[in-house]
N, C-alpha and C. Protein backbone atom coordinates (compact mmCIF):
# COMPACT_ATOMS: atom_id res chain seq x y z
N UNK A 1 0.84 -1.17 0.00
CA UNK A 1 0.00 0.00 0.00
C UNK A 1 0.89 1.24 0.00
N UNK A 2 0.92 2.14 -0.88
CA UNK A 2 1.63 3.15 -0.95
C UNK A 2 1.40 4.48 0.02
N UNK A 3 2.27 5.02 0.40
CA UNK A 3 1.78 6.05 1.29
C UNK A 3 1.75 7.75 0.51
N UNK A 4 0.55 7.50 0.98
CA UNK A 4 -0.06 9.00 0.29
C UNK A 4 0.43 10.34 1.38
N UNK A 5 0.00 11.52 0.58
CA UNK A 5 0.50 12.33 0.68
C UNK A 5 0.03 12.92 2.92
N UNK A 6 -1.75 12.50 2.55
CA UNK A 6 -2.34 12.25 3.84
C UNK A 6 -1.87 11.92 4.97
N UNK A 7 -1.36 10.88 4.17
CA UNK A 7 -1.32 9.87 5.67
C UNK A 7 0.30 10.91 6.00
N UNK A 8 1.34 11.27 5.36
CA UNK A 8 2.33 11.20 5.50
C UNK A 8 2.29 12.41 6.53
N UNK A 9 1.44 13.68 6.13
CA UNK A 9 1.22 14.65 6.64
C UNK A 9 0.48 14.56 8.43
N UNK A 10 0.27 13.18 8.94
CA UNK A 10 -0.47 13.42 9.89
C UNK A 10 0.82 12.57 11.03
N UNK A 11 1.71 12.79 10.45
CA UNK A 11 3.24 12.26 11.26
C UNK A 11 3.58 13.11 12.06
N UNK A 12 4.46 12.88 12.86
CA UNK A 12 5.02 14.27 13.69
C UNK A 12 6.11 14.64 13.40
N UNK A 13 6.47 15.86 13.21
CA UNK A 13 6.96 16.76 13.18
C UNK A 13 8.18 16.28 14.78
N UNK A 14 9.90 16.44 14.12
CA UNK A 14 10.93 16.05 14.98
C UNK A 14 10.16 16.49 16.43
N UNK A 15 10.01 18.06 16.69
CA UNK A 15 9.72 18.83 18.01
C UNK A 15 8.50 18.05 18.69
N UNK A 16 7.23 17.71 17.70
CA UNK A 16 6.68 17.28 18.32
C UNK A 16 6.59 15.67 18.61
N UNK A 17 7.55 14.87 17.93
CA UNK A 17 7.69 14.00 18.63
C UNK A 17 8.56 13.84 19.95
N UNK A 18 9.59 14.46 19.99
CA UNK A 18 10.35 15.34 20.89
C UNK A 18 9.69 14.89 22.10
N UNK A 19 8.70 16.09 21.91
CA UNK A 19 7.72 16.54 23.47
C UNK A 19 6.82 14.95 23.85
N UNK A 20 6.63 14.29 23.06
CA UNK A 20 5.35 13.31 23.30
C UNK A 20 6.62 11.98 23.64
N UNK A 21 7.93 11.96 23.49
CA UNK A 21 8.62 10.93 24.04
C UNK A 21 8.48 11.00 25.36
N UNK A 22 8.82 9.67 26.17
CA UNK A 22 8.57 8.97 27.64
C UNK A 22 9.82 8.40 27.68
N UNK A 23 10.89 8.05 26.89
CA UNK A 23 12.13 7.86 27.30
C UNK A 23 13.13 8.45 26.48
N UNK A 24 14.42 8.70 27.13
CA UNK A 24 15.38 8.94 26.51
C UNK A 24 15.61 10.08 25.70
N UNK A 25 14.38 11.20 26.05
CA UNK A 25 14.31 12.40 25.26
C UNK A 25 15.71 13.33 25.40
N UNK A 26 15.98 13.07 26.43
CA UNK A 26 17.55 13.84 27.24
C UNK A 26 18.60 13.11 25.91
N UNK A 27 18.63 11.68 25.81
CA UNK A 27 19.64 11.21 25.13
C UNK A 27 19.20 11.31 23.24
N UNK A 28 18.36 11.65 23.16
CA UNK A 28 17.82 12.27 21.27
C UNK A 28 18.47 13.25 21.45
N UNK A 29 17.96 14.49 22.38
CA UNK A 29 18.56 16.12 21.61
C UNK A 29 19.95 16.19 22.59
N UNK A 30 20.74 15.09 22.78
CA UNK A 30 21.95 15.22 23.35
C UNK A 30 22.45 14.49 22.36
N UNK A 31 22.00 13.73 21.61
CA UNK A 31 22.52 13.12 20.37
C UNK A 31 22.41 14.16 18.79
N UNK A 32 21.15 14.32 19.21
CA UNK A 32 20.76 15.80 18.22
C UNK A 32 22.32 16.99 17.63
N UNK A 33 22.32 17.21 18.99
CA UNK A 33 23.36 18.30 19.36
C UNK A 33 24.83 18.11 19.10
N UNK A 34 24.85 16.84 19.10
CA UNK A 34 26.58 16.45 19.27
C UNK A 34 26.38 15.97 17.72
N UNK A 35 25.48 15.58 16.75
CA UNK A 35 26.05 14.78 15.61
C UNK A 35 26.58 15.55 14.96
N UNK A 36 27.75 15.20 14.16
CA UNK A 36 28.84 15.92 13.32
C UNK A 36 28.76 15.35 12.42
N UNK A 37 27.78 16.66 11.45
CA UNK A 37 27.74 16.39 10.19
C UNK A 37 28.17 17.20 8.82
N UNK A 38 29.40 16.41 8.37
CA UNK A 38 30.32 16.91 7.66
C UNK A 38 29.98 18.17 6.40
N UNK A 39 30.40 19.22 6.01
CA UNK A 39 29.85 20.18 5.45
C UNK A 39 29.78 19.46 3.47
N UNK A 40 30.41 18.69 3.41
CA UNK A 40 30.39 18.43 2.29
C UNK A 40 28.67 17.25 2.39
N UNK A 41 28.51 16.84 3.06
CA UNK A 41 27.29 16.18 3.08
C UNK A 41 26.01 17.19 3.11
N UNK A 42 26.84 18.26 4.06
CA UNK A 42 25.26 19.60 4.10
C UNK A 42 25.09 19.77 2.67
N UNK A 43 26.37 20.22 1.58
CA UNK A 43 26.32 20.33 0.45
C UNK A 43 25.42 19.45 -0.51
N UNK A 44 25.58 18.24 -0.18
CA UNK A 44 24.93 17.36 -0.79
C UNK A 44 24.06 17.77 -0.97
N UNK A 45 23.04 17.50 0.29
CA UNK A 45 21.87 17.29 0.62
C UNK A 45 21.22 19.00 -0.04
N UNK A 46 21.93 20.33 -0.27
CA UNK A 46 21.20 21.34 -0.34
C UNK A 46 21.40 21.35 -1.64
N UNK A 47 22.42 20.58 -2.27
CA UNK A 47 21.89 20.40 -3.72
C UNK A 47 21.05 19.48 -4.60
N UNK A 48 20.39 18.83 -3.70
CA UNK A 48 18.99 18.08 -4.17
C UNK A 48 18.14 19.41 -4.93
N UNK A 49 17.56 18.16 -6.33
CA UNK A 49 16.93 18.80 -7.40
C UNK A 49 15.32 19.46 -6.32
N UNK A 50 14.90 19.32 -5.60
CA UNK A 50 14.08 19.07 -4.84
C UNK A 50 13.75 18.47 -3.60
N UNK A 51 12.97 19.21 -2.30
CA UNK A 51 12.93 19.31 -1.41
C UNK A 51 12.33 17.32 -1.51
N UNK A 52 12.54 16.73 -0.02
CA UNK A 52 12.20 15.59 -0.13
C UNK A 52 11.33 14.86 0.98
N UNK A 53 10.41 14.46 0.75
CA UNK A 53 9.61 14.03 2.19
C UNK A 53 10.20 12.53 2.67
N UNK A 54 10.42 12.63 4.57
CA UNK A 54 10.70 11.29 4.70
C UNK A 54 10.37 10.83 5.76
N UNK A 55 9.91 10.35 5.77
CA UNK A 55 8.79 8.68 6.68
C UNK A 55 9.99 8.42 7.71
N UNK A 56 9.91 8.80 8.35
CA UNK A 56 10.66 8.01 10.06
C UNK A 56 9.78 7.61 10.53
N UNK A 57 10.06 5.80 10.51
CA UNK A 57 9.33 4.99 11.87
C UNK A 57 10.14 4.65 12.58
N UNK A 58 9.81 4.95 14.09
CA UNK A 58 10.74 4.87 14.88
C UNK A 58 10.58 4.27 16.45
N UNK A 59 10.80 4.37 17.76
CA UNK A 59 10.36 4.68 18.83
C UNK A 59 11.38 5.12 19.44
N UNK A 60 11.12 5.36 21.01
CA UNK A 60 12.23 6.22 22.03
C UNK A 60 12.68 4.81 22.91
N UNK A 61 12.81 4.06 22.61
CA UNK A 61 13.92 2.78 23.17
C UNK A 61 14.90 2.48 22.68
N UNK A 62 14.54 2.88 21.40
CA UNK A 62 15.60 1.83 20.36
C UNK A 62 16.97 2.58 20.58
N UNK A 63 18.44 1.62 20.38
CA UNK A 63 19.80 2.78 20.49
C UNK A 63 19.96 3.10 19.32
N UNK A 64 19.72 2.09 18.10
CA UNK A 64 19.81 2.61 16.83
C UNK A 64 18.80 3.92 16.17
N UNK A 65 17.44 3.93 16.88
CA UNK A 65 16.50 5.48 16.81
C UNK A 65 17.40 6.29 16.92
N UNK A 66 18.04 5.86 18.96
CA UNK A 66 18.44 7.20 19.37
C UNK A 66 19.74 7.54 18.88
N UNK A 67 20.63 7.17 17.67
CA UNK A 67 21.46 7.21 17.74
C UNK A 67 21.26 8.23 15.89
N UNK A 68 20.50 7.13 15.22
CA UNK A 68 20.46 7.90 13.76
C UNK A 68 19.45 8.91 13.48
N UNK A 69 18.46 8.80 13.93
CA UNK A 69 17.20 9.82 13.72
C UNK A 69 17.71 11.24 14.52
N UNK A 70 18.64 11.44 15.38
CA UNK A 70 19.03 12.88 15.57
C UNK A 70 20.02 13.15 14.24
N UNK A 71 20.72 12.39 13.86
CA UNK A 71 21.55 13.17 12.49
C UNK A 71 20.57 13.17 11.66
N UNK A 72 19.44 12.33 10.93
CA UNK A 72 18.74 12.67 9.97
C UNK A 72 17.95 14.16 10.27
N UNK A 73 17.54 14.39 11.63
CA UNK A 73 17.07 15.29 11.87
C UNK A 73 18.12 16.98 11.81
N UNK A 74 19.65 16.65 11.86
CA UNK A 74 20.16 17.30 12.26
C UNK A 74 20.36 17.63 10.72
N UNK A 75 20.44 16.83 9.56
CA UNK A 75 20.75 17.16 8.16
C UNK A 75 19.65 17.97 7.36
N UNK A 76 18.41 17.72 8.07
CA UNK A 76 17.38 18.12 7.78
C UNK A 76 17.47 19.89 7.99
N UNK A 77 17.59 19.87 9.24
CA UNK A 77 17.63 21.52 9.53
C UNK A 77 18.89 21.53 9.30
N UNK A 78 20.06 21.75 8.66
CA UNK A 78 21.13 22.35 8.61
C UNK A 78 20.53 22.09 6.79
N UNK A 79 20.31 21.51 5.98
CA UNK A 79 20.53 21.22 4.60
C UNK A 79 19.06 22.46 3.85
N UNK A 80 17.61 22.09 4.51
CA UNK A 80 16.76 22.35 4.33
C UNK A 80 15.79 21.98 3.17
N UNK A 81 16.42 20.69 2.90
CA UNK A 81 15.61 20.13 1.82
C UNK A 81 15.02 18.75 2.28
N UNK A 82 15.03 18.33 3.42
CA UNK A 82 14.67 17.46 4.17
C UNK A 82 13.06 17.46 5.22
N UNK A 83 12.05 17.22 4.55
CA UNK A 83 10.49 17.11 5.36
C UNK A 83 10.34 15.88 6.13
N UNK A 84 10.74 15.86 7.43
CA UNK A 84 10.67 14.75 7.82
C UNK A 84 9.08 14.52 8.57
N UNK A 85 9.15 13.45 8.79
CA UNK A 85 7.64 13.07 9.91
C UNK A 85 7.65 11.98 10.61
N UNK A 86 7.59 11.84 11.41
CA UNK A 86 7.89 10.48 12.49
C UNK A 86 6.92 10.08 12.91
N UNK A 87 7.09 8.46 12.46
CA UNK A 87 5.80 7.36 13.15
C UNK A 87 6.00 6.93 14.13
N UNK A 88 5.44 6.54 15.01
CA UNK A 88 6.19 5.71 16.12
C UNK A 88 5.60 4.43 15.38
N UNK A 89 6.87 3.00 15.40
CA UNK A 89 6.29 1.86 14.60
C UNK A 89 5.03 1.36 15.70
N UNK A 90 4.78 0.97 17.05
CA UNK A 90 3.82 0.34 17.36
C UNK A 90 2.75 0.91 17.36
N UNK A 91 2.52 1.99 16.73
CA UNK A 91 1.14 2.44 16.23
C UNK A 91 0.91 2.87 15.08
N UNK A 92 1.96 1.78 14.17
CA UNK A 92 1.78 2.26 13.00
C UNK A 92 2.22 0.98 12.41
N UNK A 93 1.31 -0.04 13.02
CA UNK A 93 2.30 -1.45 11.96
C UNK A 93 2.12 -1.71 10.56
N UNK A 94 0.81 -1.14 10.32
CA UNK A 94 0.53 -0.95 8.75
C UNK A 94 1.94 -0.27 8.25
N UNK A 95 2.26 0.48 8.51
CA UNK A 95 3.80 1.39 7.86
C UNK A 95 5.16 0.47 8.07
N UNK A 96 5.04 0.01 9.37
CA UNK A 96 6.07 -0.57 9.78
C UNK A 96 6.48 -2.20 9.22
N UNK A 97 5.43 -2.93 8.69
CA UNK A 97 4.97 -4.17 7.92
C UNK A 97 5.39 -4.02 6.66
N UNK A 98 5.28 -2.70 5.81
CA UNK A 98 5.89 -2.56 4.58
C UNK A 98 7.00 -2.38 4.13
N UNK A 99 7.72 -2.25 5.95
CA UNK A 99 9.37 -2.10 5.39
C UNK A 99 9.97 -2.69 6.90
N UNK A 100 10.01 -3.93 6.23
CA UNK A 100 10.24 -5.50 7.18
C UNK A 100 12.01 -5.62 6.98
N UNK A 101 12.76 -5.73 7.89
CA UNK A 101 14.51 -5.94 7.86
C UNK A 101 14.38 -7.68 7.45
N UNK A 102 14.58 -7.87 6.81
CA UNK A 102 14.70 -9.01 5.73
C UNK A 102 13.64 -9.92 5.72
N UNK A 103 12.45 -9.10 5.30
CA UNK A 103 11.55 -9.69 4.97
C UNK A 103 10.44 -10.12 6.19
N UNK A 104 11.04 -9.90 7.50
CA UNK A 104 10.50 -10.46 9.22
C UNK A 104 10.58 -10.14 10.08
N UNK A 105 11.63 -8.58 10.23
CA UNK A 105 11.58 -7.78 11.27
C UNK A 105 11.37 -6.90 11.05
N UNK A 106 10.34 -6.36 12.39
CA UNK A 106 10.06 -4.68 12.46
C UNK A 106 11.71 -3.70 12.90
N UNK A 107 12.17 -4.02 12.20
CA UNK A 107 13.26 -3.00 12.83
C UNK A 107 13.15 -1.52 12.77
N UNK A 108 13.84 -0.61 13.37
CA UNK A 108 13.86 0.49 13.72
C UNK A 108 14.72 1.35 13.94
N UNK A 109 14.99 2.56 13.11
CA UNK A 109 14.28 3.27 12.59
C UNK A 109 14.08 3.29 11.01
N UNK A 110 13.53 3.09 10.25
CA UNK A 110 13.40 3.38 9.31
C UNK A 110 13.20 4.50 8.68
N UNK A 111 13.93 5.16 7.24
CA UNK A 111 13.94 5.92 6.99
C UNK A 111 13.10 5.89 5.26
N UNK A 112 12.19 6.48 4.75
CA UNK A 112 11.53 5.94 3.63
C UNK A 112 11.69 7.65 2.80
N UNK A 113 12.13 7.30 1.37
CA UNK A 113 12.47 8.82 0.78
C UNK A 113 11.47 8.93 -0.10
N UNK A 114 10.69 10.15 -0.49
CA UNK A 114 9.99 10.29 -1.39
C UNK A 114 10.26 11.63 -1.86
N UNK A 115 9.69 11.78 -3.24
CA UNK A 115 9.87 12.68 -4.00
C UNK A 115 8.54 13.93 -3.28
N UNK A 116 8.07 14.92 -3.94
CA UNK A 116 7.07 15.74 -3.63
C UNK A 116 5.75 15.21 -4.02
N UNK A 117 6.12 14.16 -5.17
CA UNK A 117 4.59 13.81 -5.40
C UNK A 117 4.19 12.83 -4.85
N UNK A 118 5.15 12.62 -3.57
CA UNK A 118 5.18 11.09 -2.72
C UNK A 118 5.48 9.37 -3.46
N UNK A 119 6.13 9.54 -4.66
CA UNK A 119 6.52 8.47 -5.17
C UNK A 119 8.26 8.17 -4.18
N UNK A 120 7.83 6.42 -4.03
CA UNK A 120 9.59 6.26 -3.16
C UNK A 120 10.31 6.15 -3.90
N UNK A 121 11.62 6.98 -3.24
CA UNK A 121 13.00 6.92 -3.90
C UNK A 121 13.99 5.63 -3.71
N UNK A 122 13.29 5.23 -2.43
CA UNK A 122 14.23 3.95 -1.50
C UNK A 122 14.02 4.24 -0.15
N UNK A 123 14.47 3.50 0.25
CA UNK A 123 14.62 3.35 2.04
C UNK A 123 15.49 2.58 2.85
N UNK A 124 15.35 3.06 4.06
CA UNK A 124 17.21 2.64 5.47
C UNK A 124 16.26 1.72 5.80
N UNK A 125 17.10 1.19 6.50
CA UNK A 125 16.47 0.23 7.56
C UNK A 125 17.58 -0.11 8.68
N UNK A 126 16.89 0.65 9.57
CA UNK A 126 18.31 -0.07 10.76
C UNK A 126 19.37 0.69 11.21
N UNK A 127 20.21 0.20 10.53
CA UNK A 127 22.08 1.44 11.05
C UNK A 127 22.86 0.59 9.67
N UNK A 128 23.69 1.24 9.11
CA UNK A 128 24.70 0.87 8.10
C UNK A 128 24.75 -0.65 8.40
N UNK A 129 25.09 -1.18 7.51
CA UNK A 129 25.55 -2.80 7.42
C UNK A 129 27.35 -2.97 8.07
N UNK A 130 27.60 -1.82 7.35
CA UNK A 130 29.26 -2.14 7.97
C UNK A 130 29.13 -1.54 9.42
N UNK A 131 28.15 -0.94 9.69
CA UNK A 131 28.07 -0.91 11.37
C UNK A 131 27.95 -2.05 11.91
N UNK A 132 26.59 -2.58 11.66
CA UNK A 132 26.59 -4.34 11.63
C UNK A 132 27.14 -5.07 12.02
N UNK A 133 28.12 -5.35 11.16
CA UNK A 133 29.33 -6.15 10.28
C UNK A 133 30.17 -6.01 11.67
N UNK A 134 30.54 -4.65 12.09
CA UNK A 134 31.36 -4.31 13.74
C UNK A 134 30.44 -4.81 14.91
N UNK A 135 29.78 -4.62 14.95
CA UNK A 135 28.84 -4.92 16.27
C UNK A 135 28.71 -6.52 16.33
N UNK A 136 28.70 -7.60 14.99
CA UNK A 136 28.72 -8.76 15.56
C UNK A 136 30.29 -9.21 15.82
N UNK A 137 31.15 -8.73 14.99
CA UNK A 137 32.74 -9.02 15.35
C UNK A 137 32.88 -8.66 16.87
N UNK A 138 32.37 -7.22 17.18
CA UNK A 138 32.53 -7.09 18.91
C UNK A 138 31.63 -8.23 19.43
N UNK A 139 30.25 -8.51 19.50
CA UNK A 139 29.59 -9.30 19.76
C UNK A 139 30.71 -10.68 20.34
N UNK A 140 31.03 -11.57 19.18
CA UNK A 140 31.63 -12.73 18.92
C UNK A 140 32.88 -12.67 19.81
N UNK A 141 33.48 -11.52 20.22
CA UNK A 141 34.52 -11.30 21.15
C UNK A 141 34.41 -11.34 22.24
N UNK A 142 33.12 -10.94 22.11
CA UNK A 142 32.71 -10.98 23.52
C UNK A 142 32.40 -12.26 24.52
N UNK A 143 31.78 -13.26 23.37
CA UNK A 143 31.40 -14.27 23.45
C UNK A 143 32.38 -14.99 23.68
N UNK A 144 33.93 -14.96 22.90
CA UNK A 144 34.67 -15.72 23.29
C UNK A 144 35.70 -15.55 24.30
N UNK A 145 35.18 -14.26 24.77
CA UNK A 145 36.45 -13.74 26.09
C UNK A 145 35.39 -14.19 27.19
N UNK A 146 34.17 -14.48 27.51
CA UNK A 146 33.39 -15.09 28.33
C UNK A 146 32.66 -16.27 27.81
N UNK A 147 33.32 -17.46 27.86
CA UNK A 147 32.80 -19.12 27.78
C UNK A 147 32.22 -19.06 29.08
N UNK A 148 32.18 -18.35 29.92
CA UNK A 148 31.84 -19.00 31.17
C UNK A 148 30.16 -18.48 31.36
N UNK A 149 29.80 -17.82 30.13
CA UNK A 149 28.55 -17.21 30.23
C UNK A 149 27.94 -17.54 28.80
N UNK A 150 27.18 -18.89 29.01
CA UNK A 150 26.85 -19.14 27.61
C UNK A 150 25.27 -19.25 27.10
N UNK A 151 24.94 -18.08 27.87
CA UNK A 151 24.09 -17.37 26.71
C UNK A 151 23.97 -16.26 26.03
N UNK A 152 25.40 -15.63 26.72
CA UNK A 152 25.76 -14.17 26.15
C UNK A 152 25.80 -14.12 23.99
N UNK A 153 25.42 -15.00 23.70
CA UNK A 153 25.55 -15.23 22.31
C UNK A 153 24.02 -15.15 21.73
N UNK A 154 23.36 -15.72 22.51
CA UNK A 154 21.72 -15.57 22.04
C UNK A 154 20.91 -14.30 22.11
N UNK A 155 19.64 -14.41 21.52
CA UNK A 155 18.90 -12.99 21.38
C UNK A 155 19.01 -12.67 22.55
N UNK A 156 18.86 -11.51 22.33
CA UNK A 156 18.57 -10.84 23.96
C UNK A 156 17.27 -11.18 24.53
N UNK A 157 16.08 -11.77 23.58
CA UNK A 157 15.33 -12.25 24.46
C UNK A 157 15.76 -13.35 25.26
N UNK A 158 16.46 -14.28 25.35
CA UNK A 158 16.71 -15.36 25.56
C UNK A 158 17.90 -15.07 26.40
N UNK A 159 18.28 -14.05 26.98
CA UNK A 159 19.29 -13.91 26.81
C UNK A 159 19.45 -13.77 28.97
N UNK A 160 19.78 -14.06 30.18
CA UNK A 160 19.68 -13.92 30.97
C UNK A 160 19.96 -12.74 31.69
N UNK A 161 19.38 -11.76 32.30
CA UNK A 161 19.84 -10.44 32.70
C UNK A 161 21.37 -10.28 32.81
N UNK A 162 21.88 -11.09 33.29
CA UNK A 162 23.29 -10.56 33.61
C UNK A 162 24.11 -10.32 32.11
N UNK A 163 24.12 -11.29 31.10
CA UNK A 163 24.44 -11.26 29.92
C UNK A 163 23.82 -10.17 29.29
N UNK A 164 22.36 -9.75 29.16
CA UNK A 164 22.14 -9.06 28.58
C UNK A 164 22.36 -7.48 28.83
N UNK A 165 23.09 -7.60 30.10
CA UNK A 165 23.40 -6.46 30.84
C UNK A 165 25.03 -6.05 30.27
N UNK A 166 25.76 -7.29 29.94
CA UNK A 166 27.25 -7.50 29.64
C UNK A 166 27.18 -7.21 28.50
N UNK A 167 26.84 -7.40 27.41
CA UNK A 167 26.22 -7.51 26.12
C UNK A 167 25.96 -5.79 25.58
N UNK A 168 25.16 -5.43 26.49
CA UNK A 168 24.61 -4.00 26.23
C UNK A 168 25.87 -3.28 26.35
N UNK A 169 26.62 -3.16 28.05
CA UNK A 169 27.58 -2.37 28.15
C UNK A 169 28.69 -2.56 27.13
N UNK A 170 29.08 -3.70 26.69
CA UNK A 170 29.96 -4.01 25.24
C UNK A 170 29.37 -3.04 24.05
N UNK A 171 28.26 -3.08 23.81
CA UNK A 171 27.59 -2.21 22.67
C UNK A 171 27.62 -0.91 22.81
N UNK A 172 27.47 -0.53 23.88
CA UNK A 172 27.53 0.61 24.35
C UNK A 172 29.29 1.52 23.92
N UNK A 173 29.51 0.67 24.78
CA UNK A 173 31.14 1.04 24.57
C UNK A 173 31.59 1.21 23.40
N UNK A 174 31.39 0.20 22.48
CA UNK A 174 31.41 0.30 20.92
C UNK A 174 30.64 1.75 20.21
N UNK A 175 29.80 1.56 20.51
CA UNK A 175 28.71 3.06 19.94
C UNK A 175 29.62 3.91 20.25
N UNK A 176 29.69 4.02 21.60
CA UNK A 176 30.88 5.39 21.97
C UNK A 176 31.82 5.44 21.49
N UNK A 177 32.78 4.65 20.84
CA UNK A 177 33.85 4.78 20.14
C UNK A 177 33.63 4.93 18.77
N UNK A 178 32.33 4.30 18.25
CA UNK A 178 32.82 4.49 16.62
C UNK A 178 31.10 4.94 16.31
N UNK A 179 30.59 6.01 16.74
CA UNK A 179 29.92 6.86 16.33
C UNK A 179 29.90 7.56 15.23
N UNK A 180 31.27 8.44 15.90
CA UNK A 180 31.42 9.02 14.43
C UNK A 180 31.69 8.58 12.89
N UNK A 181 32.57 7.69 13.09
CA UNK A 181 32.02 6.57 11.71
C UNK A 181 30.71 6.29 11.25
N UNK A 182 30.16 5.95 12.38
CA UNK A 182 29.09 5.37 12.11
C UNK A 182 27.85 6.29 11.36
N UNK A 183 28.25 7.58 12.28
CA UNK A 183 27.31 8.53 11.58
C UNK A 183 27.53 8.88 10.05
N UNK A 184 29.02 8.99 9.61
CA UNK A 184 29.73 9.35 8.08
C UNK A 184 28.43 7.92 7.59
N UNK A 185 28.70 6.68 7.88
CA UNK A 185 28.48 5.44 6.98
C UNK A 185 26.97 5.41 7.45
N UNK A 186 26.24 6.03 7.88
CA UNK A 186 24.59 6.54 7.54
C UNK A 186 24.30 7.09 6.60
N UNK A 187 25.03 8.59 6.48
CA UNK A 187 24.94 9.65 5.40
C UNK A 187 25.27 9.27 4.64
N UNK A 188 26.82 8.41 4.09
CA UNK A 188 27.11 7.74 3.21
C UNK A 188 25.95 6.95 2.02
N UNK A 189 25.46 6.25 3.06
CA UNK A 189 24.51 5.66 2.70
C UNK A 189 23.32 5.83 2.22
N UNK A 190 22.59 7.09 2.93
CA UNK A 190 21.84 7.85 2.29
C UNK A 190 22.02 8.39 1.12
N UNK A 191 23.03 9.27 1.04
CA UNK A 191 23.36 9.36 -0.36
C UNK A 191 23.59 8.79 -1.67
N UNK A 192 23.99 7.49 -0.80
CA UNK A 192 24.20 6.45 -2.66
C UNK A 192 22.55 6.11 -2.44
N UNK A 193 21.45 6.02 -1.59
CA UNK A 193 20.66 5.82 -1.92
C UNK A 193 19.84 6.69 -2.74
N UNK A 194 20.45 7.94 -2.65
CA UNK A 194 19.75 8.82 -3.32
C UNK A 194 20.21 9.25 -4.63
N UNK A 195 21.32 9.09 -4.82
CA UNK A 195 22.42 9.36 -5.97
C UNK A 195 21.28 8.84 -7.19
């Protein structure tokens, strides 16, 4: 089902999703604030043939939300060719169902590009792949510097508090170190999607 111009318009607006978050609002516009986004990318983005509307489904738990939806937001107002609108996915699974992470997950955040007449250009899903690609290599390290904790390898549902507690702070630590990469290989990405 394609998303019309309607539906797209009854999204929120960054500020006002902002105000209507219940977690982690401190860590969005502290993420907001700090993303460093390179001037040759502002360039990019302000030389689009045309202004562009884009579908954020998202929520205020996720680390990958809170981590990419402040730079999309931050490219948006620094570039000005960027209309964003934010879904939250669990009240929006109709939206969130049409752009499934390989075919079976609701992942989050998604980013969906459209032109003005609301035809899609493409769409994110998630955080970069070569982010990915790092997070299970740390993962797998982790796993093998603790045999003595063997479910630190499984979903986090499955996963026993203490591990999933070990697990997180590993990810964590990682995020904090290679952010800024991570943010370049978003935009990156955006762009060849848009190229």
């Amino acid at each position: 089902m394609a998303v019309t111009g309607e539906r797209f318009a009854h999204g929120l607006t960054v500020d006002q999703y902002k105000a209507q978050m219940t977690k982690n609002r401190d860590v969005f516009e502290a993420n907001e604030q700090a993303a460093a986004v390179r001037p040759e990318d502002v360039t990019f983005f302000k030389g689009l043939a045309q202004p562009l509307n884009v579908l954020v489904i998202t929520e205020d738990w996720c680390g990958d939300a809170l981590a990419n939806v402040p730079v999309l937001a931050k490219l948006a107002q620094e570039s000005g060719k960027l209309n964003l609108r934010l879904f939250l996915r669990d009240q929006n699974l109709d939206l969130a169902d049409q752009y499934l992470k390989e075919g079976k997950y609701r992942s989050v955040p998604v980013f969906v590009f459209f032109d003005v007449q609301m035809r899609e250009l493409g769409h994110f899903i998630e955080r970069p792949a070569r982010a990915t690609a790092e997070m299970a290599a740390a993962t797998a390290q982790l796993v093998a510097d603790h045999p003595d904790i063997p479910d630190l390898g499984a979903g986090f549902d499955e996963m026993s508090e203490s591990a999933r507690k070990l697990r997180m702070q590993s990810l964590g630590a990682l995020r904090a170190q290679r952010g800024a990469a991570w943010t370049n290989m978003l935009i990156e990405d955006i762009e060849t999607l848009l190229k």
